[in-house]
Protein backbone atom coordinates (compact mmCIF):
# COMPACT_ATOMS: atom_id res chain seq x y z
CA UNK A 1 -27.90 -7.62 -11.60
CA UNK A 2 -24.86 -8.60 -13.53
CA UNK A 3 -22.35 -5.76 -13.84
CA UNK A 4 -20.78 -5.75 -17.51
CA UNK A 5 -16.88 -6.45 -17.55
CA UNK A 6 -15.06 -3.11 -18.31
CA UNK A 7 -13.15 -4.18 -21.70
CA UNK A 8 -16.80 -5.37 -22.69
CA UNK A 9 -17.65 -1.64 -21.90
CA UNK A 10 -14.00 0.16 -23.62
CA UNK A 11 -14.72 -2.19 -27.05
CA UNK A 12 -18.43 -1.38 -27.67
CA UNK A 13 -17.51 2.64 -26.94
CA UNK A 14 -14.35 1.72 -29.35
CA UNK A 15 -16.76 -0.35 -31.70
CA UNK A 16 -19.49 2.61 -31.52
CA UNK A 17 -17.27 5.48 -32.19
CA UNK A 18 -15.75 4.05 -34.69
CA UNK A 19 -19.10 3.33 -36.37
CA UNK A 20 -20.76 6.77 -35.72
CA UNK A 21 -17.23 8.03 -37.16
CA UNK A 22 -18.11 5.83 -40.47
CA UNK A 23 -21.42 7.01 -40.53
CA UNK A 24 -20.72 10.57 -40.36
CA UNK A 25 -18.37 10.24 -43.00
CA UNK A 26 -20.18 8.22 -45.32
CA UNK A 27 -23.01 11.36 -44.84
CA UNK A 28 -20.60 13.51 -46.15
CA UNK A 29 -19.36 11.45 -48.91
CA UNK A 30 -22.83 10.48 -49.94
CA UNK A 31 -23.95 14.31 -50.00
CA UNK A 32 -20.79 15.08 -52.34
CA UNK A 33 -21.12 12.23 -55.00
CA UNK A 34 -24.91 13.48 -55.16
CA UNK A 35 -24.07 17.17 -55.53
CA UNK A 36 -21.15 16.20 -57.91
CA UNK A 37 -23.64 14.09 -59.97
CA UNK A 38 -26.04 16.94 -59.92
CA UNK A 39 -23.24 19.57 -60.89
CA UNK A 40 -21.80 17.19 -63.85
CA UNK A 41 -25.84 16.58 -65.09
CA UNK A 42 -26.58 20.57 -65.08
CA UNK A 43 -23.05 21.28 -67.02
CA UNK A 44 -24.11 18.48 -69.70
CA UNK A 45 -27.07 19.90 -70.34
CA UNK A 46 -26.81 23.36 -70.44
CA UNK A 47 -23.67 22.08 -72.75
CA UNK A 48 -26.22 20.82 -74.54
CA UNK A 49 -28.80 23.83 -74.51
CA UNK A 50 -26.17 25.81 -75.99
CA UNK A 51 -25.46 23.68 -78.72
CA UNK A 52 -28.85 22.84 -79.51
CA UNK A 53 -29.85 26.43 -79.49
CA UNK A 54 -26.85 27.66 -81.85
CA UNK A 55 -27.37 24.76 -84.16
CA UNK A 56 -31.37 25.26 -84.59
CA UNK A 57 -30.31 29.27 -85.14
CA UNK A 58 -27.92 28.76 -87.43
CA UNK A 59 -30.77 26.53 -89.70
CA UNK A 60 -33.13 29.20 -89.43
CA UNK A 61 -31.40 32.01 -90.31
CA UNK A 62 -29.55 30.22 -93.25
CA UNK A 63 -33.15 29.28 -94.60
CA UNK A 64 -35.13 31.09 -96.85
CA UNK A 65 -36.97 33.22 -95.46
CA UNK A 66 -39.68 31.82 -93.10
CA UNK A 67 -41.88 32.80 -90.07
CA UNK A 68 -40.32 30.84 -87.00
CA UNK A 69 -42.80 28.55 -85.84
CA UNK A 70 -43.91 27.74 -89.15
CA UNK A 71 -40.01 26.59 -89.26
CA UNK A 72 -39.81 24.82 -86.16
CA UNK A 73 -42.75 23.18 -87.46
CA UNK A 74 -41.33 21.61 -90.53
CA UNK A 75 -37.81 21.22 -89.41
CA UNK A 76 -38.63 20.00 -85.75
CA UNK A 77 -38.51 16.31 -86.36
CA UNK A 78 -35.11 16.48 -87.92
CA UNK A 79 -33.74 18.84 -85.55
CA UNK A 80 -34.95 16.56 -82.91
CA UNK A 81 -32.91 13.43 -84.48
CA UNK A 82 -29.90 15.09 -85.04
CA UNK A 83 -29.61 16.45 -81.61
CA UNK A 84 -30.78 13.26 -80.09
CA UNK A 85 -27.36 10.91 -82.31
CA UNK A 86 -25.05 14.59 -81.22
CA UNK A 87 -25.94 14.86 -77.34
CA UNK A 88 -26.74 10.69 -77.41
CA UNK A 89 -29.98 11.63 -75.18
CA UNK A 90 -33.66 11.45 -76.17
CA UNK A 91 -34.60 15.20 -77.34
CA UNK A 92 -38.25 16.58 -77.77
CA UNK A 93 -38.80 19.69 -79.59
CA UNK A 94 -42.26 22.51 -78.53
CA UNK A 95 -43.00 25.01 -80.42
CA UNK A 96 -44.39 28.16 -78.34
CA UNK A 97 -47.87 26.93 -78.73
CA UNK A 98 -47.19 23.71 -76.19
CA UNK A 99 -47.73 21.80 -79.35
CA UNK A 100 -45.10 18.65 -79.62
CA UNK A 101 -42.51 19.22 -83.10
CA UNK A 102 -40.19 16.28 -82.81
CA UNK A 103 -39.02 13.75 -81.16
CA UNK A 104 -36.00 11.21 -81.17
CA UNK A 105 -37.98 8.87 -80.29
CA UNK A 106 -41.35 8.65 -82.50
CA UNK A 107 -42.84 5.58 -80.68
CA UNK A 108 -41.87 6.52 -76.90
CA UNK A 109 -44.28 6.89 -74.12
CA UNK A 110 -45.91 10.34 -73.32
CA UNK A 111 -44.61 12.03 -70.46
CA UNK A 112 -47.45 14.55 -68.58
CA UNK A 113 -45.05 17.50 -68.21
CA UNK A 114 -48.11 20.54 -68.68
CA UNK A 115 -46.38 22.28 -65.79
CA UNK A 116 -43.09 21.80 -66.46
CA UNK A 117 -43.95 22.74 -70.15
CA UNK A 118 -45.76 26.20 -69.19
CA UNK A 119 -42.66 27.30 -66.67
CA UNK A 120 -40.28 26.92 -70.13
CA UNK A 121 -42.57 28.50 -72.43
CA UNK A 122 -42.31 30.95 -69.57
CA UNK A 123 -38.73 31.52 -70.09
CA UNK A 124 -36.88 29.53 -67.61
CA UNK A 125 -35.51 26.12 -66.94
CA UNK A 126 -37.68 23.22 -65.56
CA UNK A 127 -37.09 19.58 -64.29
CA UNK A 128 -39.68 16.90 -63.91
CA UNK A 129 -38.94 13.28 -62.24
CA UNK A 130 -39.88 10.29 -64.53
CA UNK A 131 -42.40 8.31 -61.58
CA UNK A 132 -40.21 5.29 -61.93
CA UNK A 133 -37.34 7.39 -61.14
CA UNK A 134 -34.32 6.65 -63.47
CA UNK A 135 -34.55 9.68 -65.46
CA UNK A 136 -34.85 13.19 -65.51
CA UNK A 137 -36.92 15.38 -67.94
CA UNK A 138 -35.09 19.05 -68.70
CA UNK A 139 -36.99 21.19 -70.31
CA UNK A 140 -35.04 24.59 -71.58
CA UNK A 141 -36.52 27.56 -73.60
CA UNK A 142 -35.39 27.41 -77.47
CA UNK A 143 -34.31 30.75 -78.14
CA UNK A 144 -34.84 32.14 -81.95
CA UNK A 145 -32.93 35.33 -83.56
CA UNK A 146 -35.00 37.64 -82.01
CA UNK A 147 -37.64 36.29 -79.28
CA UNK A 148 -38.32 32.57 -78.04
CA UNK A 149 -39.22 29.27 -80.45
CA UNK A 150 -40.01 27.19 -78.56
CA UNK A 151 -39.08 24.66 -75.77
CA UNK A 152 -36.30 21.56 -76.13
CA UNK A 153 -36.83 18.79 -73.34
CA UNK A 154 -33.88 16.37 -72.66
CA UNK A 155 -34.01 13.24 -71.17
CA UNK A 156 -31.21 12.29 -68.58
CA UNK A 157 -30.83 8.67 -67.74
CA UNK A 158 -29.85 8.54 -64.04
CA UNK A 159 -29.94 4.87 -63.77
CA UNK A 160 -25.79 5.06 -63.55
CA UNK A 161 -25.26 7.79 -61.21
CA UNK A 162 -28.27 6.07 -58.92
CA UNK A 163 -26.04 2.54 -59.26
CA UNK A 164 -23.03 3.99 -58.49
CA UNK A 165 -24.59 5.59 -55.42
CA UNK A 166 -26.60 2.62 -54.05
CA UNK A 167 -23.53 0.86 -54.82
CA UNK A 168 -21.02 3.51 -52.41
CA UNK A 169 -23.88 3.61 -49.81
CA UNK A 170 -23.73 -0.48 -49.85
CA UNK A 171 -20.16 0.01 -49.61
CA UNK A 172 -20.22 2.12 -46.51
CA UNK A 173 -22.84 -0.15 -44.80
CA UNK A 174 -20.17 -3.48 -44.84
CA UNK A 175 -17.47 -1.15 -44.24
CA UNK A 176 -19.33 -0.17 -40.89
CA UNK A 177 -20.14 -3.22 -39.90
CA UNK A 178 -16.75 -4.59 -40.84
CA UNK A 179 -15.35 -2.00 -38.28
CA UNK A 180 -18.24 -2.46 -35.93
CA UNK A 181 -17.01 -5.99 -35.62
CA UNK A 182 -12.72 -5.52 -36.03
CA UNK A 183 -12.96 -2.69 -33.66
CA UNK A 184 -15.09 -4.40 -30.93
CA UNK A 185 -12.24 -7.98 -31.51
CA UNK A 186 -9.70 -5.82 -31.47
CA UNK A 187 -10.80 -3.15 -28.71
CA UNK A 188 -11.38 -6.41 -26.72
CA UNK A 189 -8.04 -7.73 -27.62
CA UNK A 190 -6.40 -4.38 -26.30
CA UNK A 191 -8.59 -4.15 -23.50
CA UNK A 192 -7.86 -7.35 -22.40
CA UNK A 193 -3.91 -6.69 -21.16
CA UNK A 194 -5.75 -3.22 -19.91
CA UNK A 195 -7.93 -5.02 -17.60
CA UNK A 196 -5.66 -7.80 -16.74
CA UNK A 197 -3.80 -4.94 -15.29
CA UNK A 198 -6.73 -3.54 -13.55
CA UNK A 199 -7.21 -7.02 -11.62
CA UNK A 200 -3.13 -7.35 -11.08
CA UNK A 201 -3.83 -4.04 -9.27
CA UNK A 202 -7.78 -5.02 -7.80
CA UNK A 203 -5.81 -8.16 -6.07
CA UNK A 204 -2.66 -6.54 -4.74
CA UNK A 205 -5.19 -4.04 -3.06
CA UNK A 206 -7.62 -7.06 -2.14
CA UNK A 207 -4.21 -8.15 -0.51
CA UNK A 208 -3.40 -5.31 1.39
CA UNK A 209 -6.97 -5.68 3.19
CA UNK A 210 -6.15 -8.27 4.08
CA UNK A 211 -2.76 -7.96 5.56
CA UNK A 212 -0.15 -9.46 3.59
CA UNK A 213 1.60 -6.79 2.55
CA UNK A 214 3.67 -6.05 -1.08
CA UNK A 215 7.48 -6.95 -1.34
CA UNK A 216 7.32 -5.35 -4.80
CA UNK A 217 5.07 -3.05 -7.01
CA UNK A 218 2.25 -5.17 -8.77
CA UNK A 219 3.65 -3.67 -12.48
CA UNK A 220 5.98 -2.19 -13.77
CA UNK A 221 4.88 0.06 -16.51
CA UNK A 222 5.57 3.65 -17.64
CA UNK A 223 1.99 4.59 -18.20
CA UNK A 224 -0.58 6.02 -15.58
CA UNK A 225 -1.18 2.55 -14.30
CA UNK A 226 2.21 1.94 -13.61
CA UNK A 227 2.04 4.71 -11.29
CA UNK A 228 -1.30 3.59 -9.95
CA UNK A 229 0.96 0.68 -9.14
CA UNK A 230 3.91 2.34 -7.85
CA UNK A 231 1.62 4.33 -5.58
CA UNK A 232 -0.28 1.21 -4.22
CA UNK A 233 3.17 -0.44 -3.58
CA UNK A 234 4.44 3.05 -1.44
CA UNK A 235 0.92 2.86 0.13
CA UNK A 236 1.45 -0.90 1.27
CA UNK A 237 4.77 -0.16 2.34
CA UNK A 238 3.68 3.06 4.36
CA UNK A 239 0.52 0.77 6.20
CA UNK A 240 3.30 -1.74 6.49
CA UNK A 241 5.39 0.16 8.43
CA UNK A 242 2.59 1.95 10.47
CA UNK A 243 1.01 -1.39 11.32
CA UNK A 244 4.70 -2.82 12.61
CA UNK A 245 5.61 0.75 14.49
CA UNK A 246 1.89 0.19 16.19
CA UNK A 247 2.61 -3.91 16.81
CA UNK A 248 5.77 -2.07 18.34
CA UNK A 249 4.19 0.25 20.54
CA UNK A 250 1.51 -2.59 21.52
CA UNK A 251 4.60 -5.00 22.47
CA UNK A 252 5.38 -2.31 24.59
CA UNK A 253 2.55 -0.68 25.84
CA UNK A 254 1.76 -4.80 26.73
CA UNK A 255 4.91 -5.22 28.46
CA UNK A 256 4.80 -2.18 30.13
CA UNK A 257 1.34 -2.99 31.77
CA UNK A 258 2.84 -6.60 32.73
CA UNK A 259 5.72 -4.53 34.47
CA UNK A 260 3.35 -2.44 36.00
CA UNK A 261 1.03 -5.65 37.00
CA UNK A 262 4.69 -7.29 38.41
CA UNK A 263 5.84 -3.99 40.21
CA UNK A 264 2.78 -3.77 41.54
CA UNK A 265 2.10 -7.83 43.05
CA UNK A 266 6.03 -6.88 43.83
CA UNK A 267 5.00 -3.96 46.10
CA UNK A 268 1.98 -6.22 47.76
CA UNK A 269 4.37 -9.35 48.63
CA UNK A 270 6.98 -6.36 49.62
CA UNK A 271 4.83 -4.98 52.25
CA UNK A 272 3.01 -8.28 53.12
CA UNK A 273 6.66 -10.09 53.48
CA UNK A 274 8.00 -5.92 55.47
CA UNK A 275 5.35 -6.48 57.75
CA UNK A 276 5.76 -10.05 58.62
CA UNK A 277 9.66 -9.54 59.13
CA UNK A 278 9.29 -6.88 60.71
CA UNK A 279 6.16 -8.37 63.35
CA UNK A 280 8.52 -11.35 64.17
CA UNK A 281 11.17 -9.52 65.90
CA UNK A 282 8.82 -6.86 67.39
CA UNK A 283 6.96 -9.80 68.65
CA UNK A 284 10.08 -11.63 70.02
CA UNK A 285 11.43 -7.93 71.76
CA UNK A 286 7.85 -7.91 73.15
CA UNK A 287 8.12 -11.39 74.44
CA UNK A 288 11.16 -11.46 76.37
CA UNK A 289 10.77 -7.48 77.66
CA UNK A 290 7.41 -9.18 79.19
CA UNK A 291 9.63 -12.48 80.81
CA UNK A 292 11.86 -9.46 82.29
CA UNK A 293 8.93 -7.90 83.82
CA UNK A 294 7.42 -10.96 85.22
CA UNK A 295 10.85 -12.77 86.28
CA UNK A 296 12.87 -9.60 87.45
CA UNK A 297 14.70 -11.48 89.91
CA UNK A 298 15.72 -14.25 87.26
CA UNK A 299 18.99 -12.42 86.87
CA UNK A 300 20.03 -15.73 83.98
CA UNK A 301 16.53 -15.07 82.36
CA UNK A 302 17.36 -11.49 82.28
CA UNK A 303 20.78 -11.46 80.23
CA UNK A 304 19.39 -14.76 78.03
CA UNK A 305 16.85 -11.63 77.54
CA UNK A 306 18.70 -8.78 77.04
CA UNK A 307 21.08 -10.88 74.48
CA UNK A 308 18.04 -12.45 72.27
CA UNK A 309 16.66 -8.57 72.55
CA UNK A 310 20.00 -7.19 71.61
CA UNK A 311 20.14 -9.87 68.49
CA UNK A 312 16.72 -9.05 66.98
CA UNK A 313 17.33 -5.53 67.46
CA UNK A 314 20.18 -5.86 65.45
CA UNK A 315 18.24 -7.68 62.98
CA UNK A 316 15.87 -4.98 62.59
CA UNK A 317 18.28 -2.52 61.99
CA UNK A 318 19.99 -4.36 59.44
CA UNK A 319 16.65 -4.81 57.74
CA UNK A 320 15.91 -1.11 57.81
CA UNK A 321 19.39 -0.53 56.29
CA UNK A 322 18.80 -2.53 53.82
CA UNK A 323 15.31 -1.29 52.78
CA UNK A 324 16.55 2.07 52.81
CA UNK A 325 19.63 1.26 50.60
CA UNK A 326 16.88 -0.81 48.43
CA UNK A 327 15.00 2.52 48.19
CA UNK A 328 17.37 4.85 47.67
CA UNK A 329 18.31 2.66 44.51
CA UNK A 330 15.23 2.64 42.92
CA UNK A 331 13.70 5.81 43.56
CA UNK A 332 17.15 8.05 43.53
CA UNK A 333 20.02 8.63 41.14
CA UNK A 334 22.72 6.24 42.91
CA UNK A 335 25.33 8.59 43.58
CA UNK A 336 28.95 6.45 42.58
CA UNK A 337 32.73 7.86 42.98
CA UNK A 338 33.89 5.31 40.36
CA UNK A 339 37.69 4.75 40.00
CA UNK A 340 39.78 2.33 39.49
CA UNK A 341 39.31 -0.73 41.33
CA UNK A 342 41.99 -3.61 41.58
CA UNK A 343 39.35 -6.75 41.76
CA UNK A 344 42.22 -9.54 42.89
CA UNK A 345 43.62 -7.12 45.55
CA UNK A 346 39.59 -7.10 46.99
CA UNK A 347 39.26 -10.55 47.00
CA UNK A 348 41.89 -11.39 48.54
CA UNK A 349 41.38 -8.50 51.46
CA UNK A 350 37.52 -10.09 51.62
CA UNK A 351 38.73 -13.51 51.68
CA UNK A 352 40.87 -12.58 54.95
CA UNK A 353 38.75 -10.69 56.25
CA UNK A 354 36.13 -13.35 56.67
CA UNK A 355 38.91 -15.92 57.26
CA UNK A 356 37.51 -16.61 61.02
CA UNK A 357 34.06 -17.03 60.19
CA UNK A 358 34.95 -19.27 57.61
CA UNK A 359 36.92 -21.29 60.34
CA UNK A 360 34.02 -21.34 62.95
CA UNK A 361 31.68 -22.71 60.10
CA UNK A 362 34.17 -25.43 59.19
CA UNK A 363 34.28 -23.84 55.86
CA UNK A 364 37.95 -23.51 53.71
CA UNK A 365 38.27 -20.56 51.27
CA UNK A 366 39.96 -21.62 48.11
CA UNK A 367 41.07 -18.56 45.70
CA UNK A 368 41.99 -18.53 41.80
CA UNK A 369 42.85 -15.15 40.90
CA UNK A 370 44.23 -13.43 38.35
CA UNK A 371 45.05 -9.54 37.68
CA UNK A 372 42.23 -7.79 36.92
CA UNK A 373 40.94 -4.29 37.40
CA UNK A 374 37.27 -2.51 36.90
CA UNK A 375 36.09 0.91 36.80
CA UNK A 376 33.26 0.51 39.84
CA UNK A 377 32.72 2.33 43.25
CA UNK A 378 34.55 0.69 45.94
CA UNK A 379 32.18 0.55 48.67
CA UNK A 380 29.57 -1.02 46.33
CA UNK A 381 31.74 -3.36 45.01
CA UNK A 382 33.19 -4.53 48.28
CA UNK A 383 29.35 -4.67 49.47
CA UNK A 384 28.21 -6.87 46.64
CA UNK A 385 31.23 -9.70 47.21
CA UNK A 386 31.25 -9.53 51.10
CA UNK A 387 27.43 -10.67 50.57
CA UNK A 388 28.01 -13.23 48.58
CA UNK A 389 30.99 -14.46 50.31
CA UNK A 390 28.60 -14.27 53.41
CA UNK A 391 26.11 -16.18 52.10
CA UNK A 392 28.42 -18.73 50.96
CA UNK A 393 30.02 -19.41 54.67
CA UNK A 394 26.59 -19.53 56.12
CA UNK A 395 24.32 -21.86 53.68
CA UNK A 396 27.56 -24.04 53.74
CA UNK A 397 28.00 -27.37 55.44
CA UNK A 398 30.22 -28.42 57.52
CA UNK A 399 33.53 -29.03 55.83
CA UNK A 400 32.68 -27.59 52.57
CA UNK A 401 34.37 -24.94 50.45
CA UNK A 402 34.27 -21.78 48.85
CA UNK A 403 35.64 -21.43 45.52
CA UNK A 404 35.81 -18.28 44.23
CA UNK A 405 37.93 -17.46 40.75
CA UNK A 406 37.78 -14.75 38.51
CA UNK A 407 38.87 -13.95 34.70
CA UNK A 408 39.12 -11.00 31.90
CA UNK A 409 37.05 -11.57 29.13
CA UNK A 410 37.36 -8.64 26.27
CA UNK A 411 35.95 -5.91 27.90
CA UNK A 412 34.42 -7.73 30.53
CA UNK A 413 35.94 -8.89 34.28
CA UNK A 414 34.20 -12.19 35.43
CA UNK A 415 33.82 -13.07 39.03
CA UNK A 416 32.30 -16.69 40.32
CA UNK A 417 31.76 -17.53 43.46
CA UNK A 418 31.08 -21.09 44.57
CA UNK A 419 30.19 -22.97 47.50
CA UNK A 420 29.47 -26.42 48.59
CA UNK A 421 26.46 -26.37 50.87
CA UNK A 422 22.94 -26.86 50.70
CA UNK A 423 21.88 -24.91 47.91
CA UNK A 424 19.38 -23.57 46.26
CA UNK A 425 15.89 -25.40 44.68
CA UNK A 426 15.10 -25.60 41.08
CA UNK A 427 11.71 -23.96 42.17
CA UNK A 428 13.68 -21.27 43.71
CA UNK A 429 15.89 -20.34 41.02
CA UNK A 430 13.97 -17.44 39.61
CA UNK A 431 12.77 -15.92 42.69
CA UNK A 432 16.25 -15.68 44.88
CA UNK A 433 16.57 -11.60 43.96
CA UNK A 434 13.32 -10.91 44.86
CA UNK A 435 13.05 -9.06 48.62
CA UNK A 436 12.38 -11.14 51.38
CA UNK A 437 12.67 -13.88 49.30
CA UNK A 438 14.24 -16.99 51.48
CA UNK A 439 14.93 -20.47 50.66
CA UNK A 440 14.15 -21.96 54.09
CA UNK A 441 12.80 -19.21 56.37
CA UNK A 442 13.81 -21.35 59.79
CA UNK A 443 17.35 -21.45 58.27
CA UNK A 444 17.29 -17.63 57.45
CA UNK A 445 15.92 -16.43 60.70
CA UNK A 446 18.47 -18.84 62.56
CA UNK A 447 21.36 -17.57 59.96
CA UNK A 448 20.55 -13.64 60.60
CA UNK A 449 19.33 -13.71 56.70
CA UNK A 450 16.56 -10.96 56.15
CA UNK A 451 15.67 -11.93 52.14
CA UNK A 452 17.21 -8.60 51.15
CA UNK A 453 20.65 -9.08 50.48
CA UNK A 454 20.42 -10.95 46.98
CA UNK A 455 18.04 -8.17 46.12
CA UNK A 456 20.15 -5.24 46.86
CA UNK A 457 23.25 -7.03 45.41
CA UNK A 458 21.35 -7.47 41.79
CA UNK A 459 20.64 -3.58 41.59
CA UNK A 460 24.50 -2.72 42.76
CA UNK A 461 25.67 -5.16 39.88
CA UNK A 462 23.22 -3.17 37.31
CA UNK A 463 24.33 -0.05 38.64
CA UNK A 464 27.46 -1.09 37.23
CA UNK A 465 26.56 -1.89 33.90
CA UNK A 466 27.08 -5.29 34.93
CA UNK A 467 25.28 -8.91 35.01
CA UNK A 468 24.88 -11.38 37.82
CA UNK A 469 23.29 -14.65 37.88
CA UNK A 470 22.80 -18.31 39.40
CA UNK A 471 24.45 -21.30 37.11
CA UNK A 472 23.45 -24.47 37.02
CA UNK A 473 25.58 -26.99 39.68
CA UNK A 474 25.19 -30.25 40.74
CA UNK A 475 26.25 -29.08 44.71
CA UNK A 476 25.79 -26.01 46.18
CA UNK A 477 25.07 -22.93 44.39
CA UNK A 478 27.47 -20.89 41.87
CA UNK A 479 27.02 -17.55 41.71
CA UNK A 480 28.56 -15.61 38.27
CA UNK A 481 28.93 -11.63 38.54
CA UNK A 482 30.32 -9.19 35.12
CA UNK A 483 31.53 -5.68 35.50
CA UNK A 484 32.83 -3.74 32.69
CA UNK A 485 36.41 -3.91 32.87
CA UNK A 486 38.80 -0.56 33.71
CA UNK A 487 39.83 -0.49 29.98
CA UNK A 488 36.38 -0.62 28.88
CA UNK A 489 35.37 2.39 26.63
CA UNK A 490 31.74 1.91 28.20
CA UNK A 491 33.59 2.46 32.08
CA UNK A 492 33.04 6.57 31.91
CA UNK A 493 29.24 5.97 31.49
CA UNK A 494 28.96 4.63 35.16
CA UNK A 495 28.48 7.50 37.15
């Protein structure tokens, strides 16, 4: 089923009210012209009663002496024509027998009026309807000197005041459907910018459903609609800004589960990658303490025994070291004594103390340093670039060198170091701070490298507030580190 528009709806309630307000009135106007035509009719004619009554008493007691119907009688006819060219009506004059004594109007039809007739012979005023309708008969007693003469009937045209009623009631029918029709155009008109309204407001909310949210309130109007509007617009702001605060929290509740998903593979590879460095040496400890035992008189055997034993031992202690350190940073509060640390006066100490390494390698240790000091803790610090120095000698080649240079930038101290060995895969870019992460494992194990140090070095640096990372380089591998410098105003928050 069809539904009918609204403004269709508003203009025929308009167009109906209006019309029901026409005909209610036109009730009321139509019941006073009648009772004003029938107040104006009964004045006339007891105007006229009067007068014929004082004239026909005035003739009979001015007469000679004469019994009064005798006199009505004889005088009736003329009585009846002089009232009739006075009042301008058509007058018939009864005397008290019923018995007709004039009449204005000789040749006229007769009019049955034996019941009106008896209730004025009675005493009291009558009216009869003409059965055509367009005139009234009165009939009135006639009163004498002394007692009642007779009756006088009037006839009253109503032929005008029936016109000029049909003509008013005519007038009220086109004026109702003159306002049925202007109201319902115009209500439709009016309704029209109503409704448009109403569908500005339908399709903003349409919009909403759908997602696309308002920049602006659909109207602008001081009226309830406007604050229809208003309210839709505070509405699509409010779902607006739920709907981002729960993308938000989704973004973040998503990331958190992929953190959770990486810590998580991270703790797997962690212990697969703990057990496997930890089996080799074990297994390597177990292997020569067995050639001991089976070649005890092999005294070279023994001490090429006791020193690989010796090495791997030391190899597992600096792996537990480290995994302790790496634990104590991520499950503990890492406890700093920050002050202030001169960073050209610890490169330079580093750079001498590894000095013979550097040598036995065939590696040269070029410096660029300027005056610079951060607010770190000095044992971290000195940690951090003795590792990376370390790496440098080892992964070096023959020959090669060690650049390291640093500079103040702002707020900021920058530190890179740089060597000119082997370094590191594309493919291995992202994965060199992971633990136990190695390049080439035969190279590591050969080198003393456990996969742990890169690791441990990243969470010292962002202990610090600071940044490392591995640039891009043609030859070898270029590591960049940032720590906030001693002037700093973020240097008190490391603690």
């Amino acid at each position: 089923m069809t539904a009918v528009s609204i403004k269709i709806k508003f203009s025929l309630f308009l167009a109906v009210l209006l019309l029901l307000t026409v005909f209610v009135l036109s009730l009321f106007v139509l019941r006073g012209i009648k009772e004003q035509q029938q107040l104006r009719m009964e004045k006339e004619l007891l105007q006229q009663t009067r007068i014929a009554n004082l004239s026909i008493k005035q003739a009979y007691l001015t007469s000679p002496p004469i019994e009064a119907q005798p006199f009505l009688r004889t005088r009736g006819q003329q009585f009846a024509m002089d009232l009739a060219v006075y009042s301008g009506l058509h007058v018939v004059l009864y005397d008290n027998s019923g018995k007709k004594v004039g009449d204005s109007v000789p040749l006229s039809s007769a009019y049955d009026v034996g019941d009106a007739l008896a209730i004025a012979l009675g005493g009291k005023i009558a009216y009869q309807r003409e059965h055509e309708g367009d005139s009234l008969l009165y009939l009135t007693p006639l009163q004498g000197p002394d007692r009642q003469m007779g009756v006088i009937q009037f006839h009253y045209p109503l032929m005008n005041d029936i016109r000029f009623y049909d003509t008013i009631a005519n007038l009220f029918v086109i004026t109702g459907a003159a306002v049925l029709a202007v109201s319902f155009i115009l209500g439709y008109l009016y309704f029209q910018r109503a409704t448009s309204a109403i569908i500005a407001l339908n399709l903003a909310a349409e919009q909403i459903r759908k997602g696309a949210f308002l920049a602006s309130p659909p109207l602008r109007r001081k009226d309830e609609l406007g604050q229809l509007s208003q309210g839709i617009y505070y509405m699509s702001s409010e779902i607006q800004g739920s709907m981002t605060a729960m993308m938000e929290e989704e973004t973040k509740l998503r990331q958190a589960v992929e953190k959770l998903q990486k810590l998580e593979q991270q703790q797997k590879q962690f212990i697969g990658n703990i057990s496997h460095e930890f089996k080799t040496p074990l297994t390597s400890i177990k292997a020569y303490s067995e050639l001991m035992e089976l070649y005890r008189d092999d005294t070279d055997l023994r001490n090429d025994a006791l020193h690989h034993i010796r090495l791997e031992t030391d190899r597992l202690h600096e792996m537990v070291d480290m995994i302790l350190r790496i634990a104590a940073l991520e499950k503990y509060d890492f406890e700093f004594h920050p002050e202030r640390v001169d960073l050209r006066e610890m490169l330079l100490d580093i750079a001498g103390r590894l000095k013979a390494k550097a040598d036995r390698f065939g590696v040269t240790i070029v410096l660029h340093l300027e005056d610079a000091a951060i607010w770190a803790d000095r044992e971290s610090v000195m940690h951090i670039l003795i590792n990376l120095f370390d790496n440098a000698i080892k992964y070096n080649l023959p020959g090669g060198q060690i650049i390291v240079a640093n500079r103040v930038e702002g707020d900021r101290v920058t530190v890179q170091i740089a060597d000119t060995g082997i370094g590191i895969p594309a493919e291995a870019r992202d994965k060199i701070f992971e633990p136990f992460f190695t390049v080439n494992n035969d190279r590591s194990r050969h080198s003393g490298g456990t996969g742990l140090g890169l690791s441990l070095v990243k969470q010292l640096v962002e202990k610090h507030r600071g940044t490392i990372e591995l640039l891009d380089s043609e030859n070898g591998a270029v590591f960049e580190l940032t720590f906030p410098s001693f002037l700093s105003p973020t240097n008190k928050e490391v603690h």
